[in-house]
Protein backbone atom coordinates (compact mmCIF):
# COMPACT_ATOMS: atom_id res chain seq x y z
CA UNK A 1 243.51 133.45 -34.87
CA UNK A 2 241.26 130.75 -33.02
CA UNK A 3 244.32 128.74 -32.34
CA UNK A 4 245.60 132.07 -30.51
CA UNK A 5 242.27 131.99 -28.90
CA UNK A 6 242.26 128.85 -27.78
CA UNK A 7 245.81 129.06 -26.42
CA UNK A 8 244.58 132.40 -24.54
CA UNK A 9 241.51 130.47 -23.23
CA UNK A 10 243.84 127.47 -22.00
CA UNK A 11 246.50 129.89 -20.31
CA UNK A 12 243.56 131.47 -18.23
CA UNK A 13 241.82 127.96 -17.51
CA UNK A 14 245.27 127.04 -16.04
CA UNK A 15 245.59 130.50 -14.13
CA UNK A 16 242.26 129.36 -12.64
CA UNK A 17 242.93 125.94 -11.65
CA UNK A 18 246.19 127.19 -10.15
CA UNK A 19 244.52 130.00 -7.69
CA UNK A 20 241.82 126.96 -7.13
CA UNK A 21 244.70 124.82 -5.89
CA UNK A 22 246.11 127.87 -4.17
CA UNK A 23 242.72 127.99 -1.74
CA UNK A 24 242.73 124.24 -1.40
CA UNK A 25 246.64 124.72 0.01
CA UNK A 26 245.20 127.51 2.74
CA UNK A 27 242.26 125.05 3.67
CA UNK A 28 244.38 122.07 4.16
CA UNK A 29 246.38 124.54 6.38
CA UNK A 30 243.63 125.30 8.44
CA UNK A 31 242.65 121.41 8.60
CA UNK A 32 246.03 120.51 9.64
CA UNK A 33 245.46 122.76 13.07
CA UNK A 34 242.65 120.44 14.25
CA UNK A 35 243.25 116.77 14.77
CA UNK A 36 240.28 115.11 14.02
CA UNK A 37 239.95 111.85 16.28
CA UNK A 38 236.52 109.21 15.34
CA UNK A 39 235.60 106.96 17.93
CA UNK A 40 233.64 103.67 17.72
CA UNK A 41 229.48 103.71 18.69
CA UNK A 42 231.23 101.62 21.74
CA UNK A 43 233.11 104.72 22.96
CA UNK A 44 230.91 107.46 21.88
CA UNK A 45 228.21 107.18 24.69
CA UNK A 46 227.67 110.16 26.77
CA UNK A 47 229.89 107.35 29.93
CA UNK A 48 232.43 108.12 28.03
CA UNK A 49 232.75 111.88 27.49
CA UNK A 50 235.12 112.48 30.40
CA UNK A 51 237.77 109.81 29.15
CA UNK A 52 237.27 111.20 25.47
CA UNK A 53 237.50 114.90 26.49
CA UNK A 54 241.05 113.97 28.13
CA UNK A 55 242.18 112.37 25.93
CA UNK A 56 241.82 115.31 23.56
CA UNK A 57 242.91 117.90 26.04
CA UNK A 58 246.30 115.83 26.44
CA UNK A 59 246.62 115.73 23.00
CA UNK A 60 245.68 119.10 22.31
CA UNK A 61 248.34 120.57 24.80
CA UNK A 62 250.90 118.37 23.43
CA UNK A 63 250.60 119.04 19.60
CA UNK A 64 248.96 122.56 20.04
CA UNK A 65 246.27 121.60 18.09
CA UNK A 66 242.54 121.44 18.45
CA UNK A 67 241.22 118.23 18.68
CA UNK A 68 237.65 117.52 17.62
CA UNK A 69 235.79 114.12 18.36
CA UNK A 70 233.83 112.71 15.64
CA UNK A 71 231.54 110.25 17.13
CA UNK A 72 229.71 107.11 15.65
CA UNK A 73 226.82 104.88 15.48
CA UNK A 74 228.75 102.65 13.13
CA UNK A 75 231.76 100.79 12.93
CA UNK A 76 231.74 101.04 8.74
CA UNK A 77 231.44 105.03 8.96
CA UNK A 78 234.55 104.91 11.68
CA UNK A 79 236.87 102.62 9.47
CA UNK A 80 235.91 104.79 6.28
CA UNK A 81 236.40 107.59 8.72
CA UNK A 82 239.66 106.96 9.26
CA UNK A 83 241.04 105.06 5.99
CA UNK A 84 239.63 108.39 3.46
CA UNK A 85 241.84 110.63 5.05
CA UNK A 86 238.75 112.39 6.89
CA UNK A 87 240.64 111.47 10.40
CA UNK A 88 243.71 111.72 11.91
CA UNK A 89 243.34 109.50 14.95
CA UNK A 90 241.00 106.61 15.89
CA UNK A 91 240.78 103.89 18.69
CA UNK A 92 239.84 101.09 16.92
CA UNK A 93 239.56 96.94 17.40
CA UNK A 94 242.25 94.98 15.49
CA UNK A 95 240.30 93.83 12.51
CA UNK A 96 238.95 97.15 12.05
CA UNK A 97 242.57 98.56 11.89
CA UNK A 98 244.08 95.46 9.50
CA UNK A 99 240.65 96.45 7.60
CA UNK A 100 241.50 100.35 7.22
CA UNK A 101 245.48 99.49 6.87
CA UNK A 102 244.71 97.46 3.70
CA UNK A 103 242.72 99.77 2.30
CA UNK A 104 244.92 102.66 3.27
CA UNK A 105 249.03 101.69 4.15
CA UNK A 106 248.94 105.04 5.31
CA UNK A 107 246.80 103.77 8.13
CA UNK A 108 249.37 103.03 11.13
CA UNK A 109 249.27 101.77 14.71
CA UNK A 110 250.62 104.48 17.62
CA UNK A 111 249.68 102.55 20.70
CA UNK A 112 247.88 99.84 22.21
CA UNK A 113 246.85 98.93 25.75
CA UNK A 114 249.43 96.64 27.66
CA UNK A 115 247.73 94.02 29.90
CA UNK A 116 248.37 94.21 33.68
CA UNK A 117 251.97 93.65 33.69
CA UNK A 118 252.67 96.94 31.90
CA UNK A 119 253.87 94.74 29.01
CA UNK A 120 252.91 93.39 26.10
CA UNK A 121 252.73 90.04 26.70
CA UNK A 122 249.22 90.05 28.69
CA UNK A 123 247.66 92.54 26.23
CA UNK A 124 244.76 91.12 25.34
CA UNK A 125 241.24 90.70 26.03
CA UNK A 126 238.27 88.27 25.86
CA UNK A 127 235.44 87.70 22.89
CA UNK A 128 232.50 86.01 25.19
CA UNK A 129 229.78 83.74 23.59
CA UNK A 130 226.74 84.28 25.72
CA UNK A 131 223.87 82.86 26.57
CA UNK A 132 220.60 83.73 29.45
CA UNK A 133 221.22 81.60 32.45
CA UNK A 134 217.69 80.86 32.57
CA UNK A 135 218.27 78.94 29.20
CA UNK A 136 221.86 77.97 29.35
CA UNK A 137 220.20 74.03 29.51
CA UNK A 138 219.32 73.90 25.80
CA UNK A 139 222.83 74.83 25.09
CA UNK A 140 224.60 71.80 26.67
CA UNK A 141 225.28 68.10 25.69
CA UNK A 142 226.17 65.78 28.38
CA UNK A 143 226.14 68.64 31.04
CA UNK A 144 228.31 70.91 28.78
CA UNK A 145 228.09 73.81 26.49
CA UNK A 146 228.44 72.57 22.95
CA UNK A 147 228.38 74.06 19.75
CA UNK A 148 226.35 72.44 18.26
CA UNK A 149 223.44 73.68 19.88
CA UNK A 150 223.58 77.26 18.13
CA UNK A 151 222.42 75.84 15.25
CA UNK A 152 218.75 76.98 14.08
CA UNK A 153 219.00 80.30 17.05
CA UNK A 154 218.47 83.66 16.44
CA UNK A 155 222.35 85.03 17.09
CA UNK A 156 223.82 88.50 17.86
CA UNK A 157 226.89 90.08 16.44
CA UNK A 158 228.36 92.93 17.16
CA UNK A 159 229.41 94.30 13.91
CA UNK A 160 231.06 92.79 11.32
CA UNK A 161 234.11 94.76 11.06
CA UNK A 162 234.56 93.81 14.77
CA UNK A 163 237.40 91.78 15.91
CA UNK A 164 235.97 90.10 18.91
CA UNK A 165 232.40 90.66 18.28
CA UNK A 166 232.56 89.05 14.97
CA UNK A 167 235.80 88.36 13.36
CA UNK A 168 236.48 85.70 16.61
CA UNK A 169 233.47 83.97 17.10
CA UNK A 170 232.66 83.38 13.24
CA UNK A 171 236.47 81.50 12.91
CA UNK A 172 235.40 79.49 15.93
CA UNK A 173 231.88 78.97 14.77
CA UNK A 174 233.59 77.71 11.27
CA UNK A 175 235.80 75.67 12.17
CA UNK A 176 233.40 73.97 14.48
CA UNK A 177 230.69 73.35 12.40
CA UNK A 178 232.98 73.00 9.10
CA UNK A 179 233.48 68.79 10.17
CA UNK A 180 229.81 68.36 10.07
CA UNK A 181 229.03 67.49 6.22
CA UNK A 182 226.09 69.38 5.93
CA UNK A 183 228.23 72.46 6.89
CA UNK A 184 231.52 72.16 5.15
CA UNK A 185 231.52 74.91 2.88
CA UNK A 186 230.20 77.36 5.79
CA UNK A 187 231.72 80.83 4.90
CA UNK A 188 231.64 84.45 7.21
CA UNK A 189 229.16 85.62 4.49
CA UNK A 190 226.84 82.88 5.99
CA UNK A 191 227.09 83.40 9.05
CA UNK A 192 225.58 87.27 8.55
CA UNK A 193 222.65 86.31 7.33
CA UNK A 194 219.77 84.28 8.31
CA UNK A 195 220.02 80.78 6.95
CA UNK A 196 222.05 77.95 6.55
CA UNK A 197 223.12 78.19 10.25
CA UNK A 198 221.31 80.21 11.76
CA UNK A 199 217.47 81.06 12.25
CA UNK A 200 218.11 84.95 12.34
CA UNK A 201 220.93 87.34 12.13
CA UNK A 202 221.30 90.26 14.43
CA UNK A 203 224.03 93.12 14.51
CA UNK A 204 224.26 95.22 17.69
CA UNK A 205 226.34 97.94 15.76
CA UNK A 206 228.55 97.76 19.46
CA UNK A 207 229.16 95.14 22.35
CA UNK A 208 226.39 96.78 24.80
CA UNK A 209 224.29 96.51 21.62
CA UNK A 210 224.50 92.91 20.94
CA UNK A 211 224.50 92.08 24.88
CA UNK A 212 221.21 93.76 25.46
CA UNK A 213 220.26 91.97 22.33
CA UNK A 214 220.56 88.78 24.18
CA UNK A 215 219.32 90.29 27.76
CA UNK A 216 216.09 91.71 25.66
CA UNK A 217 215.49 88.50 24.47
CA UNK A 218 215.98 89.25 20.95
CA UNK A 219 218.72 86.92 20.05
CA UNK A 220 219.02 83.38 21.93
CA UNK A 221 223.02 83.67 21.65
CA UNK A 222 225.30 86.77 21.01
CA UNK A 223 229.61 87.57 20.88
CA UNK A 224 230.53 90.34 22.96
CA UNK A 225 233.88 91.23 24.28
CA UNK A 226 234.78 91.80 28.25
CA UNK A 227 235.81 95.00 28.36
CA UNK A 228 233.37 96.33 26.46
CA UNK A 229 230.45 95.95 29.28
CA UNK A 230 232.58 95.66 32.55
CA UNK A 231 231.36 98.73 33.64
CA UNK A 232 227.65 97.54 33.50
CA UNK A 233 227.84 93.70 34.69
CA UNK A 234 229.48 92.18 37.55
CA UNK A 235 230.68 88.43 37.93
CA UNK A 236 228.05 86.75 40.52
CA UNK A 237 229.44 82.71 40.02
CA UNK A 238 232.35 81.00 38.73
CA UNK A 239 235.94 82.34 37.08
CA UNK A 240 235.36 85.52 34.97
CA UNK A 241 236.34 84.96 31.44
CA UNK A 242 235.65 81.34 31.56
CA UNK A 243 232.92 78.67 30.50
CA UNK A 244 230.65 78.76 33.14
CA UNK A 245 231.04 82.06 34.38
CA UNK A 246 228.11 84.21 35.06
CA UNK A 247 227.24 87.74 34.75
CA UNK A 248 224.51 90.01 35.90
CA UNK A 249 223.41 93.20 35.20
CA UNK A 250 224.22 95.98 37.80
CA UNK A 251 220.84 97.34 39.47
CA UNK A 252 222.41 101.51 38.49
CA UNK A 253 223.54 99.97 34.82
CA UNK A 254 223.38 103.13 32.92
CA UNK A 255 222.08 102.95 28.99
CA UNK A 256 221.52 101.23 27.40
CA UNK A 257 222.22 98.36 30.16
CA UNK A 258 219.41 100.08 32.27
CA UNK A 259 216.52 98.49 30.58
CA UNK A 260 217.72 95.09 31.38
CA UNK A 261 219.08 95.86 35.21
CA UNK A 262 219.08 92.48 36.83
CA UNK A 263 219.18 90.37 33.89
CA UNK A 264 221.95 87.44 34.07
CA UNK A 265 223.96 85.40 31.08
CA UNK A 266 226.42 82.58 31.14
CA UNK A 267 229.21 82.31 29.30
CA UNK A 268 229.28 79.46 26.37
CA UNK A 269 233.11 80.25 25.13
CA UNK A 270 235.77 82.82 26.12
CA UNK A 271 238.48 83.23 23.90
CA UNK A 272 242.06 86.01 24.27
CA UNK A 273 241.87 88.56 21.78
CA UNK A 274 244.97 91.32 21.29
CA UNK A 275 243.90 94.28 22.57
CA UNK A 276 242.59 96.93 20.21
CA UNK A 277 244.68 99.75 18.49
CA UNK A 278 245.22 103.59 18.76
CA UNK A 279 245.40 103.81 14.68
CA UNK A 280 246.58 107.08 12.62
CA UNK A 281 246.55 108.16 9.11
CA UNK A 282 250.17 109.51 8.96
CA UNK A 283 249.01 111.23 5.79
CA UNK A 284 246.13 113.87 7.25
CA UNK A 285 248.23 113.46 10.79
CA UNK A 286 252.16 113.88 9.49
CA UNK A 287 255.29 112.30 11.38
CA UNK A 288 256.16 115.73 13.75
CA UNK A 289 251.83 115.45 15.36
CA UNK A 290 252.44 111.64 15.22
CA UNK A 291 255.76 111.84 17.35
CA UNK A 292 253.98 114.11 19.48
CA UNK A 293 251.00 112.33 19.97
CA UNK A 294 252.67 109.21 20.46
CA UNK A 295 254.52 110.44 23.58
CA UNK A 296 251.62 112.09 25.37
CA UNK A 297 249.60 108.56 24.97
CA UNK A 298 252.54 106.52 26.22
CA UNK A 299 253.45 108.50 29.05
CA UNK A 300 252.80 107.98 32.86
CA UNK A 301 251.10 110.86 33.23
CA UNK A 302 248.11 109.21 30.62
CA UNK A 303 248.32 105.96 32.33
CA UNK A 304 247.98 107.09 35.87
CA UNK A 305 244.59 109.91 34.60
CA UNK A 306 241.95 108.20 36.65
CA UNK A 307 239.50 109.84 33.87
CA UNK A 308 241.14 107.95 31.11
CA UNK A 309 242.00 104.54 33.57
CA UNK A 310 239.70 104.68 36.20
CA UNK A 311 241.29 102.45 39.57
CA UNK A 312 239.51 99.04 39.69
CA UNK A 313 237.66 99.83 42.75
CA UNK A 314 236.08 103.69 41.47
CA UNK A 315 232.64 103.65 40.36
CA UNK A 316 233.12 106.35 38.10
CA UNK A 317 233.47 104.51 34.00
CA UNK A 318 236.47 105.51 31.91
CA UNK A 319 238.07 104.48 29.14
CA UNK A 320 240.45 101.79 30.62
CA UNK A 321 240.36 100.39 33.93
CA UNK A 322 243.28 99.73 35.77
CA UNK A 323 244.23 96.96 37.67
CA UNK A 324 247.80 96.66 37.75
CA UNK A 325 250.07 98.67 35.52
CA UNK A 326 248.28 99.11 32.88
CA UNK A 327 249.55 102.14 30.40
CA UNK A 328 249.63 102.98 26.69
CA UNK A 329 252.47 101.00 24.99
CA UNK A 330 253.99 101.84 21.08
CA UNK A 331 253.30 99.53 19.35
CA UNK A 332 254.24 98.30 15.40
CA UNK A 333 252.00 96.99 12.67
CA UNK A 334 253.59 93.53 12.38
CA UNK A 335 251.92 92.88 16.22
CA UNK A 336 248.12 92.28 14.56
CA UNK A 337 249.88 89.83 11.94
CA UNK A 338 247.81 86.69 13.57
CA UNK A 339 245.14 88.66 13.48
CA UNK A 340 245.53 89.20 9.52
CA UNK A 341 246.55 85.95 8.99
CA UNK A 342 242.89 85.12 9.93
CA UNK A 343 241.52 87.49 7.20
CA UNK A 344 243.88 85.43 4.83
């Protein structure tokens, strides 16, 4: 009799779990009508809203589908985001991507940015080391930026799942420093912390972050990328994305640029960096939205939306600017492979 009971008891249990998975089925349904897309704390300033809220009403006439922005103040909560199935879509930086991809192969590149020939040949960008003008002098030997002067600063990342912010300068910081003896066994992990190199560490949590770091005055050097502050700095000597060149701060620099307006910074290294990734998860997304989505971002009519690639010469910010023929190009996982090699 109890084993009848208890095979009575078992039978309804299963019943249960059964209609439990049966409502899980109808709320995945429901998920599956909005396409949830995260953005980076780089992207999710209010200057951005008009290129984000195009980008979504492209997509969502293409698939159908509501799409919902989930902004950030974090590049961890955007990778996790993104790599537990809690987002469909995300615009991310190439280390962040190889980052979520490895944790997550169902984490896939749709598109990237081609450079100015339309191709993907020029598609990169540039991950700046930067100091104040005012003090560029204690960071040169013989009349030239060195190195080795960074040791003992306070220094400014951006985050460190960023590829240029972070990822870039800490390989060229380590293999720099990793011929001096008392540095050989420098590691990443050092380098995000205060001590052995340097006097303090500082994260920006995004590229205006650690640039007004440096403007502020709370960091003596910081890694930013280009694109990331274009819209806020102009180039007032030199040839942009080289040693030498200088930057100031636009007097109508909106936030969080606006409370260093004026403020100028040299450049100690520039080095090319691929440009970053539209990633998916082709799990929560699926292969018909994918298809779908992929179109709409690599078609003219995206590249030539002055809200999403504002002209070179419009002061309104978007997105992308565009100085050539720049569009949205597919693009395949194996393309960030020297980027992982680096990870390696």
């Amino acid at each position: 009799m109890n084993k009848k009971l208890l095979i009575t008891v078992l039978l309804i249990i299963t019943a249960l779990l059964a209609a439990c998975a049966g409502g899980n089925d109808d709320n995945n349904a429901k998920a599956d009508d909005v396409i949830k897309m995260v953005w980076y704390p780089n992207e999710s300033g209010e200057d951005m809203k008009a290129s984000r809220d195009e980008i979504g009403r492209m997509i969502s006439e293409a698939t159908g589908k509501e799409v919902e922005h989930q902004l950030t103040t974090d590049y961890a909560i955007a990778i996790e985001t993104l790599a537990n199935n809690n987002a469909d879509l995300a615009f991310t930086g190439a280390q962040a991507y190889i980052e979520a991809n490895k944790r997550n192969d169902a984490v896939q590149t749709i598109a990237v940015k081609s450079g100015e020939s339309g191709r993907l040949e020029d598609a990169k960008y540039y991950s700046w080391l930067a100091v104040n003008v005012d003090e560029q002098d204690k960071f040169k030997e013989n009349g030239d930026f060195s190195l080795d002067t960074i040791a003992s600063t306070k220094f400014s990342f951006v985050s460190n799942s960023s590829t240029s912010g972070f990822k870039i300068p800490s390989s060229t910081i380590i293999e720099h420093f990793s011929q001096h003896e008392e540095y050989a066994d420098l590691t990443q992990e050092d380098l995000m912390q205060s001590g052995p190199l340097f006097s303090q560490v500082l994260f920006g949590n995004s590229h205006q972050g650690s640039a007004v770091n440096l403007l502020s005055g709370n960091a003596d050097v910081a890694a930013f990328c280009d694109t990331c502050v274009d819209d806020y700095v102009e180039l007032v000597e030199g040839e942009e994305n080289t040693a030498g060149a200088v930057y100031r701060v636009k007097d109508d620099a909106v936030e969080p640029f606006n409370t260093v307006a004026g403020k100028e910074f040299i450049l100690m290294e520039s080095t090319p960096v691929l440009n970053e990734p539209f990633a998916v998860n082709m799990e929560s997304l699926g292969q018909e939205d994918f298809d779908k989505v992929q179109e709409v971002l690599t078609s003219d009519e995206f590249a030539n939306n002055e809200k999403i690639f504002a002209p070179e010469d419009s002061e309104q910010t978007a997105l992308f600017t565009k100085e050539g023929n720049e569009r949205l190009i597919a693009v395949e996982d194996e393309w960030y492979d020297p980027v992982r090699e680096m990870s390696n």
